[in-house]
PDB file of N, CA and C in Angstrom:
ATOM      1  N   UNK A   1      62.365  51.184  86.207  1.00  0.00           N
ATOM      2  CA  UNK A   1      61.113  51.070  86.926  1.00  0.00           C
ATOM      3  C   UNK A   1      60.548  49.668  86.699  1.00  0.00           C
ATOM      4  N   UNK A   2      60.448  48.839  87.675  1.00  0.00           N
ATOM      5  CA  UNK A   2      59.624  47.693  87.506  1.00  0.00           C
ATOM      6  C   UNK A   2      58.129  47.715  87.518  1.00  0.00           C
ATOM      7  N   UNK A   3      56.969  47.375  86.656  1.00  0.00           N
ATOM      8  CA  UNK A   3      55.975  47.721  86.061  1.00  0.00           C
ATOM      9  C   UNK A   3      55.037  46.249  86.629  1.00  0.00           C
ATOM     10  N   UNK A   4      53.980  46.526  86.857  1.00  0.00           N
ATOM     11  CA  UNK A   4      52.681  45.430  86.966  1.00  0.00           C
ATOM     12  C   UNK A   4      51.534  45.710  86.550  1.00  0.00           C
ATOM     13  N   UNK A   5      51.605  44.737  85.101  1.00  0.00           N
ATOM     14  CA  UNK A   5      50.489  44.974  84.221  1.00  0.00           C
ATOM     15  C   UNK A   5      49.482  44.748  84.826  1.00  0.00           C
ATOM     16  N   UNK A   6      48.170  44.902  85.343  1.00  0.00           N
ATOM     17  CA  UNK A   6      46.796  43.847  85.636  1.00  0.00           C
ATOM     18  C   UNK A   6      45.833  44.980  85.782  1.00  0.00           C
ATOM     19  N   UNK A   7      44.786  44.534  85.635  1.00  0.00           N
ATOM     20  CA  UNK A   7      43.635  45.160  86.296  1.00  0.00           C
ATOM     21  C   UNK A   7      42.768  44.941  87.085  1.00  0.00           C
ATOM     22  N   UNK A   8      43.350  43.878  87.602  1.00  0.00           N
ATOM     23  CA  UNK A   8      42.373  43.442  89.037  1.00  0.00           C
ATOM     24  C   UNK A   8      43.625  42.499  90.088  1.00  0.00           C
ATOM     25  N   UNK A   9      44.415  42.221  89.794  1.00  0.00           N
ATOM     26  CA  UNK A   9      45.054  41.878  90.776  1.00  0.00           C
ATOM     27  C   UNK A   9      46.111  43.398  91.630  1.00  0.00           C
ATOM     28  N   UNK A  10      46.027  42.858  93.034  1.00  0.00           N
ATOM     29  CA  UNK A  10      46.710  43.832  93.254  1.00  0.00           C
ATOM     30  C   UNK A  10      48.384  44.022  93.206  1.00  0.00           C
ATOM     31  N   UNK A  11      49.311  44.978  93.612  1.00  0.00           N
ATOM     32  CA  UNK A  11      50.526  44.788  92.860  1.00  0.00           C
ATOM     33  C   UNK A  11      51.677  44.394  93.815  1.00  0.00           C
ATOM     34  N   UNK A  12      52.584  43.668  94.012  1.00  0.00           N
ATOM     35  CA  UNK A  12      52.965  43.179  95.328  1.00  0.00           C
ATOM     36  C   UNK A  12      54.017  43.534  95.411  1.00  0.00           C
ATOM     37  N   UNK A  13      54.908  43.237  96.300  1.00  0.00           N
ATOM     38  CA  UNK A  13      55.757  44.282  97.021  1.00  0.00           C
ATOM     39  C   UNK A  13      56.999  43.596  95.603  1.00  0.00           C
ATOM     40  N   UNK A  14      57.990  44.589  95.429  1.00  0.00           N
ATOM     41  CA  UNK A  14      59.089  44.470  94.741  1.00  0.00           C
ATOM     42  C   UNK A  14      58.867  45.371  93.356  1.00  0.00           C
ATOM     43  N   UNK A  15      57.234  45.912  92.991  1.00  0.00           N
ATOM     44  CA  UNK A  15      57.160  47.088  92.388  1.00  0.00           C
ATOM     45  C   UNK A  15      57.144  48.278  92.272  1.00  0.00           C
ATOM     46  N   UNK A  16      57.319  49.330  91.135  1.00  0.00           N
ATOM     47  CA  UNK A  16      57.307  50.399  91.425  1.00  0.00           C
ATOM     48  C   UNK A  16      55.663  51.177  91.122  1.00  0.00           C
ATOM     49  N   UNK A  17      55.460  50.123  90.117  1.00  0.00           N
ATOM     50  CA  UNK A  17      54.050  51.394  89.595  1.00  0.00           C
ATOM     51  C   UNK A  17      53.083  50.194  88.907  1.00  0.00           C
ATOM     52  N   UNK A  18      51.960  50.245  89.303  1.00  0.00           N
ATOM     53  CA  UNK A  18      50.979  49.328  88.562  1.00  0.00           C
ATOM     54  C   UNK A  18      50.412  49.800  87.668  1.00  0.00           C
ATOM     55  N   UNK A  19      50.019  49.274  86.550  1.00  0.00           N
ATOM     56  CA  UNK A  19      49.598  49.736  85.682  1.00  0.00           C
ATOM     57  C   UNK A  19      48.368  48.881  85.173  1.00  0.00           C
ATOM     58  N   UNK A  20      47.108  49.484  84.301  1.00  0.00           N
ATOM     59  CA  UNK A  20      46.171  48.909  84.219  1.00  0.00           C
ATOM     60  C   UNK A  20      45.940  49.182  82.458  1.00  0.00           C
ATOM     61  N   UNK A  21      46.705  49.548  81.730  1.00  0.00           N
ATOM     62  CA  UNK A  21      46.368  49.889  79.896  1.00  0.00           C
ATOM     63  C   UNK A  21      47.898  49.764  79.549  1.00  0.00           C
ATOM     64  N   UNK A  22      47.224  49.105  78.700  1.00  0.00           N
ATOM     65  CA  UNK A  22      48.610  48.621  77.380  1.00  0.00           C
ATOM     66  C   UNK A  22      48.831  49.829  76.751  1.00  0.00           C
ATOM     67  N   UNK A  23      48.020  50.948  76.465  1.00  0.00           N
ATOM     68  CA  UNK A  23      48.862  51.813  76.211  1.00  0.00           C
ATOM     69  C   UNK A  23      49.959  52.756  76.544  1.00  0.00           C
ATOM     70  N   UNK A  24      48.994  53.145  78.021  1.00  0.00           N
ATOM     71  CA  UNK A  24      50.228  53.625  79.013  1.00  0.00           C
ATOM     72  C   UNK A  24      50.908  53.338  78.977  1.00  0.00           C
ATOM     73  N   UNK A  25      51.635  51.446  78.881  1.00  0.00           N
ATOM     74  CA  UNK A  25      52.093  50.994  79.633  1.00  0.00           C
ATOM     75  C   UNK A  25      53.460  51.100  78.305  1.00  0.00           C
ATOM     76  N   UNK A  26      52.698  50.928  77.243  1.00  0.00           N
ATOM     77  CA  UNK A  26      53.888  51.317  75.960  1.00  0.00           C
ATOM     78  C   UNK A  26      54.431  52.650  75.552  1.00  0.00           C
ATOM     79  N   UNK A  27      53.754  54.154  76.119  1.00  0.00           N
ATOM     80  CA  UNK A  27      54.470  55.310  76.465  1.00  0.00           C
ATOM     81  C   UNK A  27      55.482  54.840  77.686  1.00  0.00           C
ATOM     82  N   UNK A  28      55.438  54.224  78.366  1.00  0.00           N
ATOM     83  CA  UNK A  28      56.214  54.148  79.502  1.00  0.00           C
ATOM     84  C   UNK A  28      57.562  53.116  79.144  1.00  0.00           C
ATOM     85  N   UNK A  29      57.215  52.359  78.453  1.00  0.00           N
ATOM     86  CA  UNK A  29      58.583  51.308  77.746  1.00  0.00           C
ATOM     87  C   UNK A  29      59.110  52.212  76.778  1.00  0.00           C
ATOM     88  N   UNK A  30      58.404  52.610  75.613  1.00  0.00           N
ATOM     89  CA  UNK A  30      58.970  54.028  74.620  1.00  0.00           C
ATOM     90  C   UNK A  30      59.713  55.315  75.321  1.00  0.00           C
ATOM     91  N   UNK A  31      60.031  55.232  76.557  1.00  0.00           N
ATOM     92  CA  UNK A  31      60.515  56.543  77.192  1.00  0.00           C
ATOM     93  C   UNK A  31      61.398  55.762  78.141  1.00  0.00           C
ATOM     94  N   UNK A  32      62.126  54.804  78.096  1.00  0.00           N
ATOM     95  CA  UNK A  32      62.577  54.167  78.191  1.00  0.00           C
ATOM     96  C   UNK A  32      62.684  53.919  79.853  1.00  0.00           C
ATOM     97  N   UNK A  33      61.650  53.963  80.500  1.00  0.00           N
ATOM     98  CA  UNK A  33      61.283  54.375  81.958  1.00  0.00           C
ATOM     99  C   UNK A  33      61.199  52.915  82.033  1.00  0.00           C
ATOM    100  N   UNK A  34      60.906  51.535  81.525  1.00  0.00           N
ATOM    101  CA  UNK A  34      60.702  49.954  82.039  1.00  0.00           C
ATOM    102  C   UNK A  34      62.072  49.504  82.038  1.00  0.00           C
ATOM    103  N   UNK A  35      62.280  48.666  83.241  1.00  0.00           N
ATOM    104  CA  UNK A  35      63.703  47.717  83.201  1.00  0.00           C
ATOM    105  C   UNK A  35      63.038  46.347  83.720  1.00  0.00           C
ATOM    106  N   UNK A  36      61.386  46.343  84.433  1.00  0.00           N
ATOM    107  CA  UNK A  36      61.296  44.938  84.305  1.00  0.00           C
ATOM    108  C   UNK A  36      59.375  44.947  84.213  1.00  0.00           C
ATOM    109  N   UNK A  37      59.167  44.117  83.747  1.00  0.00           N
ATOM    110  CA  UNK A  37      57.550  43.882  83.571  1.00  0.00           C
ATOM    111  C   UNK A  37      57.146  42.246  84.210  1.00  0.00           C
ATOM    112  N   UNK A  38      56.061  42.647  84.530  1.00  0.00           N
ATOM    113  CA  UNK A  38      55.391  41.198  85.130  1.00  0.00           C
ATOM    114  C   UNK A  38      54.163  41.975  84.166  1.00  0.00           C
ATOM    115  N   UNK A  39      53.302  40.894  83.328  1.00  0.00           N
ATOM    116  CA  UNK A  39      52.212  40.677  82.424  1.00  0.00           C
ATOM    117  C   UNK A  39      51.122  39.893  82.666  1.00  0.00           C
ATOM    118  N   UNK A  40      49.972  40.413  83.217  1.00  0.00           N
ATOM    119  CA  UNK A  40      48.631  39.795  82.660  1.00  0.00           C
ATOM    120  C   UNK A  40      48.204  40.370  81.650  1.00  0.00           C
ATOM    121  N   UNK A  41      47.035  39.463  80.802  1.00  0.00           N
ATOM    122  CA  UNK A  41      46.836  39.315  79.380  1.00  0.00           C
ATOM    123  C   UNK A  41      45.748  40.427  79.385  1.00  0.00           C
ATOM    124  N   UNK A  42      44.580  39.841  79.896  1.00  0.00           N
ATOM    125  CA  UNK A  42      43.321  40.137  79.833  1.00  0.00           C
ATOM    126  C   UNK A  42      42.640  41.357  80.682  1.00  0.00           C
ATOM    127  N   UNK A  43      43.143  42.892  79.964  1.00  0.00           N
ATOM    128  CA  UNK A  43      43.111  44.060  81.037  1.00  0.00           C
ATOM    129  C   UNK A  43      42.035  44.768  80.830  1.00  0.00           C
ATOM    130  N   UNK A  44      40.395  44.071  80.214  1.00  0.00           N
ATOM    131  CA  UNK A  44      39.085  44.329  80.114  1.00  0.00           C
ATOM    132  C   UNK A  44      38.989  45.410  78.893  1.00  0.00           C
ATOM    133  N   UNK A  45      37.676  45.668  78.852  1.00  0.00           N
ATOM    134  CA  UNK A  45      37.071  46.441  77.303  1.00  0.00           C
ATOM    135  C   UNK A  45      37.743  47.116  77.298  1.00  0.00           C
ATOM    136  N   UNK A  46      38.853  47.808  75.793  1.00  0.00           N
ATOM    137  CA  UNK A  46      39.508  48.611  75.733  1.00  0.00           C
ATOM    138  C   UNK A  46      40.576  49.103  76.590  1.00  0.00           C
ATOM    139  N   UNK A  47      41.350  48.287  77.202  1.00  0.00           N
ATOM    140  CA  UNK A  47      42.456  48.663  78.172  1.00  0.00           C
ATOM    141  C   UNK A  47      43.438  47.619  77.238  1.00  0.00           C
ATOM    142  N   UNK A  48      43.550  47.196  76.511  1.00  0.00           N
ATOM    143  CA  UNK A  48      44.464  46.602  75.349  1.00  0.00           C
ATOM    144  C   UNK A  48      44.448  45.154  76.282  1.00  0.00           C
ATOM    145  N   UNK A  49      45.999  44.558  76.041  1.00  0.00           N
ATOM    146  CA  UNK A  49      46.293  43.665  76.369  1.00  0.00           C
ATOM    147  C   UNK A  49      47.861  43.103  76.725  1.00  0.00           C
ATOM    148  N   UNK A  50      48.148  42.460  77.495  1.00  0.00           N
ATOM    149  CA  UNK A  50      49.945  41.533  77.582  1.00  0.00           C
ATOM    150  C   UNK A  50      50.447  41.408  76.493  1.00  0.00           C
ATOM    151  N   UNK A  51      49.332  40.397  75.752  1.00  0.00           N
ATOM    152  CA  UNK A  51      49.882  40.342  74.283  1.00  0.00           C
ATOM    153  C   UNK A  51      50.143  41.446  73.818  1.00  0.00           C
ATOM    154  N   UNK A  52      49.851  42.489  73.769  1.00  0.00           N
ATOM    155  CA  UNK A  52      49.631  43.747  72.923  1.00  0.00           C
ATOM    156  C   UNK A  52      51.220  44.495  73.285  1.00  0.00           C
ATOM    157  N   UNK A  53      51.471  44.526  74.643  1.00  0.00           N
ATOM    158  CA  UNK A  53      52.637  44.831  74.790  1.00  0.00           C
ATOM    159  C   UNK A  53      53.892  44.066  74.506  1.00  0.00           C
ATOM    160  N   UNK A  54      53.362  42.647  74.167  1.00  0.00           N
ATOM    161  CA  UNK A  54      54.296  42.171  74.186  1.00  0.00           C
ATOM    162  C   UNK A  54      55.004  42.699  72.925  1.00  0.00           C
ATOM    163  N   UNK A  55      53.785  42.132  71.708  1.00  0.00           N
ATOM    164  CA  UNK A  55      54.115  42.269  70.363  1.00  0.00           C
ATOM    165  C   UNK A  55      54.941  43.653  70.215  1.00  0.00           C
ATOM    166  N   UNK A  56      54.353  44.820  70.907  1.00  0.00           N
ATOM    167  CA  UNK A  56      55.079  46.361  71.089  1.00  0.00           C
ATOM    168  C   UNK A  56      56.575  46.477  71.208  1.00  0.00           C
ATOM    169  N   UNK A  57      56.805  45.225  72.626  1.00  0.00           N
ATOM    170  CA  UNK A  57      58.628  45.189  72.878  1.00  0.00           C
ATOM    171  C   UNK A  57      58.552  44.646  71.389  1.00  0.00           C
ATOM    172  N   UNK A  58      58.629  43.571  71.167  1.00  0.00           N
ATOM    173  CA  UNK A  58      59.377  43.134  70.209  1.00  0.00           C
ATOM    174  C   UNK A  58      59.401  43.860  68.771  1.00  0.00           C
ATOM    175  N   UNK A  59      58.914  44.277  68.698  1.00  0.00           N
ATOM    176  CA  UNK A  59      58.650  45.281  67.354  1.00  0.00           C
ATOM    177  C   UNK A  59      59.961  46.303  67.645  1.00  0.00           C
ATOM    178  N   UNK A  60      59.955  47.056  68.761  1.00  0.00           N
ATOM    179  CA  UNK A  60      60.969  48.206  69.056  1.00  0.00           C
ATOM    180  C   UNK A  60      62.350  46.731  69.263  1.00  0.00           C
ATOM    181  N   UNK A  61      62.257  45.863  70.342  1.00  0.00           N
ATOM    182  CA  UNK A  61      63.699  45.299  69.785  1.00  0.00           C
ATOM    183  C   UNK A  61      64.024  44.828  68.768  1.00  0.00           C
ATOM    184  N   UNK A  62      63.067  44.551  67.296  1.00  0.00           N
ATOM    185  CA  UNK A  62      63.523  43.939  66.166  1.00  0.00           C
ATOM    186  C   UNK A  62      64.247  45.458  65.408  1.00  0.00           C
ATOM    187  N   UNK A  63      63.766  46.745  65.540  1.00  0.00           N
ATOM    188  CA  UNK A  63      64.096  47.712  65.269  1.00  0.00           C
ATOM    189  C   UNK A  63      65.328  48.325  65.671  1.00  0.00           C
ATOM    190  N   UNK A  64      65.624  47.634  66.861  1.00  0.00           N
ATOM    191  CA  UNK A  64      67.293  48.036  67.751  1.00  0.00           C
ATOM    192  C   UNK A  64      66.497  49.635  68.643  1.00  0.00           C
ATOM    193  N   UNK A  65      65.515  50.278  68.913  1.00  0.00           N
ATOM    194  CA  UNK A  65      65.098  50.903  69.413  1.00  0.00           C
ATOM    195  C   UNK A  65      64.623  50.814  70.714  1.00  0.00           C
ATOM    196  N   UNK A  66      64.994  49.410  71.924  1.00  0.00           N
ATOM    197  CA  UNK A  66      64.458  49.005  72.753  1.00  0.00           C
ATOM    198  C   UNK A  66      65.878  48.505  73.591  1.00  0.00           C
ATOM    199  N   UNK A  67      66.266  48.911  74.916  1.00  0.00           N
ATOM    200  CA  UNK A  67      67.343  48.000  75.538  1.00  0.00           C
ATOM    201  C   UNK A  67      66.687  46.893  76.183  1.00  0.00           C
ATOM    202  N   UNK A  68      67.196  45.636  76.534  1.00  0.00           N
ATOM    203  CA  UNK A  68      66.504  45.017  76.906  1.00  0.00           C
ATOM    204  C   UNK A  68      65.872  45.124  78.285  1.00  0.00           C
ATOM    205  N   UNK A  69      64.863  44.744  78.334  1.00  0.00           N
ATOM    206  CA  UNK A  69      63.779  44.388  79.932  1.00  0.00           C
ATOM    207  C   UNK A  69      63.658  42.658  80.446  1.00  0.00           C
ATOM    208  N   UNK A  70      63.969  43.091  81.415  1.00  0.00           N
ATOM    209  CA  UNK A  70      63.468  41.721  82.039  1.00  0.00           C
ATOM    210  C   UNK A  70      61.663  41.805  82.201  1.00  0.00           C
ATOM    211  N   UNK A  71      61.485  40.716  82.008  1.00  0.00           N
ATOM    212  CA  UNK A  71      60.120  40.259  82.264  1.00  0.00           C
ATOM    213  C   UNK A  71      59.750  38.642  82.895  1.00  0.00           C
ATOM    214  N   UNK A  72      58.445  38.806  83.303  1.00  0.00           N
ATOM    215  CA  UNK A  72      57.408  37.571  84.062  1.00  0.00           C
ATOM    216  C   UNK A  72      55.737  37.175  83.568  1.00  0.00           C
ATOM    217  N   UNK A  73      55.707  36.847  83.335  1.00  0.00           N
ATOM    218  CA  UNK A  73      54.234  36.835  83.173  1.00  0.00           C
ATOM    219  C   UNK A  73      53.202  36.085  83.828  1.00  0.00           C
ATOM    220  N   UNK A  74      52.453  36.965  84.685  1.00  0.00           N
ATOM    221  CA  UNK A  74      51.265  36.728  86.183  1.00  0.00           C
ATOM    222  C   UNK A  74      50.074  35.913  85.061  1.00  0.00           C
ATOM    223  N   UNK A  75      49.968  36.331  84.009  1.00  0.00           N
ATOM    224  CA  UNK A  75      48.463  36.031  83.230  1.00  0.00           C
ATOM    225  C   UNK A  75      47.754  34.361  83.425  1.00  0.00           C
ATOM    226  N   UNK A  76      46.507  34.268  83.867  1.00  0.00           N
ATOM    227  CA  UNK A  76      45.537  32.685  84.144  1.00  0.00           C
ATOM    228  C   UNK A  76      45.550  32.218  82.755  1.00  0.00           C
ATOM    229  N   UNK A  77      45.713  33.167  82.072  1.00  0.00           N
ATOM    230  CA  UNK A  77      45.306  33.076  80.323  1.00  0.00           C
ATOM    231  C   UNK A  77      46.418  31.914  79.815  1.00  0.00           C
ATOM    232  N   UNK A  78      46.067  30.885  79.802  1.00  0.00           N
ATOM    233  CA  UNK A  78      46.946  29.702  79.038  1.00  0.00           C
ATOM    234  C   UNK A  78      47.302  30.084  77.725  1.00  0.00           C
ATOM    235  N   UNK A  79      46.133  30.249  77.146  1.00  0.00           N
ATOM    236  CA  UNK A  79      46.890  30.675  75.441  1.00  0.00           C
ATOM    237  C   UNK A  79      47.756  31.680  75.294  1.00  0.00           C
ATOM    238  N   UNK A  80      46.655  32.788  75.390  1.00  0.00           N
ATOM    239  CA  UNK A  80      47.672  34.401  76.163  1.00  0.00           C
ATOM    240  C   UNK A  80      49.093  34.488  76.701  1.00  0.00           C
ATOM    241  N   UNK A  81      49.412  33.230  77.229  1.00  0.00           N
ATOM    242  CA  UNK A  81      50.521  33.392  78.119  1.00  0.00           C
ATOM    243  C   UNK A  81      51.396  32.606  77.152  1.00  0.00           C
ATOM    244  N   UNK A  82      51.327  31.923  76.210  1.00  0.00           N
ATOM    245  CA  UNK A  82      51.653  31.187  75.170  1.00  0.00           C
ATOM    246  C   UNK A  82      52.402  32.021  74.107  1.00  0.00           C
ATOM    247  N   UNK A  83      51.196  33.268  73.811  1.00  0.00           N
ATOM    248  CA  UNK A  83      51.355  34.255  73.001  1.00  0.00           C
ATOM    249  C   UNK A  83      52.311  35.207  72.900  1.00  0.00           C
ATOM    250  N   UNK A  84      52.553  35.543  74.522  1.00  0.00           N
ATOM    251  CA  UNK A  84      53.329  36.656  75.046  1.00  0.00           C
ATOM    252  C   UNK A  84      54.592  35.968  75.435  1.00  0.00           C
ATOM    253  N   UNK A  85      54.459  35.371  76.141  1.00  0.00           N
ATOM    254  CA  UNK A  85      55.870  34.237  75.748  1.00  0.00           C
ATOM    255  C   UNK A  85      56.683  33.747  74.335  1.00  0.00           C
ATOM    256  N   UNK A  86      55.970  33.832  73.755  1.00  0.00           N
ATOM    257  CA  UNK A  86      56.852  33.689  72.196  1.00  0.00           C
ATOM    258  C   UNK A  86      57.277  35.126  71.616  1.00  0.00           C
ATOM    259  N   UNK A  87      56.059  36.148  71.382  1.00  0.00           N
ATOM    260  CA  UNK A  87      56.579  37.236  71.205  1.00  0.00           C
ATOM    261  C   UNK A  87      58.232  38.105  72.362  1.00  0.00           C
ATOM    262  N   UNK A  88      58.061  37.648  73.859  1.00  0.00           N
ATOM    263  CA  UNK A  88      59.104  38.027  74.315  1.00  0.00           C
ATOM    264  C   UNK A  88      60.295  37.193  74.304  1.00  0.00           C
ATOM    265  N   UNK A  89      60.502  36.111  73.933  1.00  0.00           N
ATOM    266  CA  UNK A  89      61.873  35.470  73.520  1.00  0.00           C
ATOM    267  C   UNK A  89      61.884  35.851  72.123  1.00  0.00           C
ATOM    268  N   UNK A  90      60.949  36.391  71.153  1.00  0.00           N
ATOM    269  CA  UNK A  90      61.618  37.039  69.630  1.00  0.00           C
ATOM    270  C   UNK A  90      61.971  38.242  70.340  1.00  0.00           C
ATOM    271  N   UNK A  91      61.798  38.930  71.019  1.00  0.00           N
ATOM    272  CA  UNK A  91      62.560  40.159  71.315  1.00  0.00           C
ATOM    273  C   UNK A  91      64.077  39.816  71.991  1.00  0.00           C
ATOM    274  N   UNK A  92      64.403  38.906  72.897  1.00  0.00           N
ATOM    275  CA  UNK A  92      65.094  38.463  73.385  1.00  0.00           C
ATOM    276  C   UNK A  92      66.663  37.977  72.172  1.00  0.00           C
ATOM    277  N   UNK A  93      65.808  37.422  70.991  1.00  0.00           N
ATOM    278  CA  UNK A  93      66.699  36.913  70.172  1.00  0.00           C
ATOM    279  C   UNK A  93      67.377  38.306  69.537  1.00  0.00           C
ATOM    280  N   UNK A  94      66.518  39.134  69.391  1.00  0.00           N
ATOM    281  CA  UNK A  94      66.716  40.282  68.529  1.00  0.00           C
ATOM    282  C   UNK A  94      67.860  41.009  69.849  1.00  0.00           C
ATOM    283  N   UNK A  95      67.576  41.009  71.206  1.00  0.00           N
ATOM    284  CA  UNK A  95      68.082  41.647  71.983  1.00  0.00           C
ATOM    285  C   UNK A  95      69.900  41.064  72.385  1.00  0.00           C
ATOM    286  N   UNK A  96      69.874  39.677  72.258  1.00  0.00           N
ATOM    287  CA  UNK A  96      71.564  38.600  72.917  1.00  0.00           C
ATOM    288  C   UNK A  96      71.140  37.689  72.050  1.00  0.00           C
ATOM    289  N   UNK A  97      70.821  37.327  70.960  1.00  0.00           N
ATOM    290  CA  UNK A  97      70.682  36.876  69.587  1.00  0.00           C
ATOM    291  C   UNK A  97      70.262  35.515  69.603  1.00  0.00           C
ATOM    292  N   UNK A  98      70.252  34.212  68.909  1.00  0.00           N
ATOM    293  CA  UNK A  98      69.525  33.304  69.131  1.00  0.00           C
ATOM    294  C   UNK A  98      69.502  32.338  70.572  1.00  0.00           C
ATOM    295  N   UNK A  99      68.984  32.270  71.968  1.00  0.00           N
ATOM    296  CA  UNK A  99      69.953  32.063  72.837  1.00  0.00           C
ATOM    297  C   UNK A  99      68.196  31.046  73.520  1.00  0.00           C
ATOM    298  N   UNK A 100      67.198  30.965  72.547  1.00  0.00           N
ATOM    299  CA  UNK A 100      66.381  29.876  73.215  1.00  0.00           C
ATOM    300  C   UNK A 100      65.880  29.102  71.668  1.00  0.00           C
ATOM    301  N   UNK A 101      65.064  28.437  72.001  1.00  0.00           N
ATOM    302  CA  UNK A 101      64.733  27.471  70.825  1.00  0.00           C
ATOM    303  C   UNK A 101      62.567  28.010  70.720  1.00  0.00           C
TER     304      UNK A 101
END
């Protein structure tokens, strides 16, 4: 299932299911229902965050509990997008082993 994190943008054609909470969105990677994610950061009071999922993959791929996902990240958030970008190439390494810098 290809996944679109946001909560205010709308979700554009080539997805299956939009999603608006980082938690959902990590029952839905834990059930192994994600094969690709596009990520914004900033999903308002209490709806978590990009980062939040990100750190989530990588935790389950440092564990070997995660196959890999492709991912993108939509987020305006410069730092955010900084954040979630590093956490998903440590999953990446953990996933086809050291293969970025």
């Amino acid at each position: 299932m290809r996944i679109w994190l946001d909560d205010t943008r709308p979700m554009p054609d080539g997805f299956d299911l939009a999603v608006d909470n980082e938690f959902l969105l990590e029952v839905l990677i834990s059930n192994g229902k994600v094969s690709h994610l596009s990520l914004d950061n900033d999903l308002g009071i209490g709806n978590g965050s990009g980062y939040g999922v990100a750190c989530f993959i990588e935790k389950l791929a440092a564990n070997g509990m995660l196959n890999p996902i492709s991912w993108e990240i939509h987020t305006s958030n410069p730092a955010a997008r900084k954040q979630i970008e590093q956490a998903l190439h440590n999953a990446e390494k953990f996933w086809y082993g050291n293969i970025r810098s």
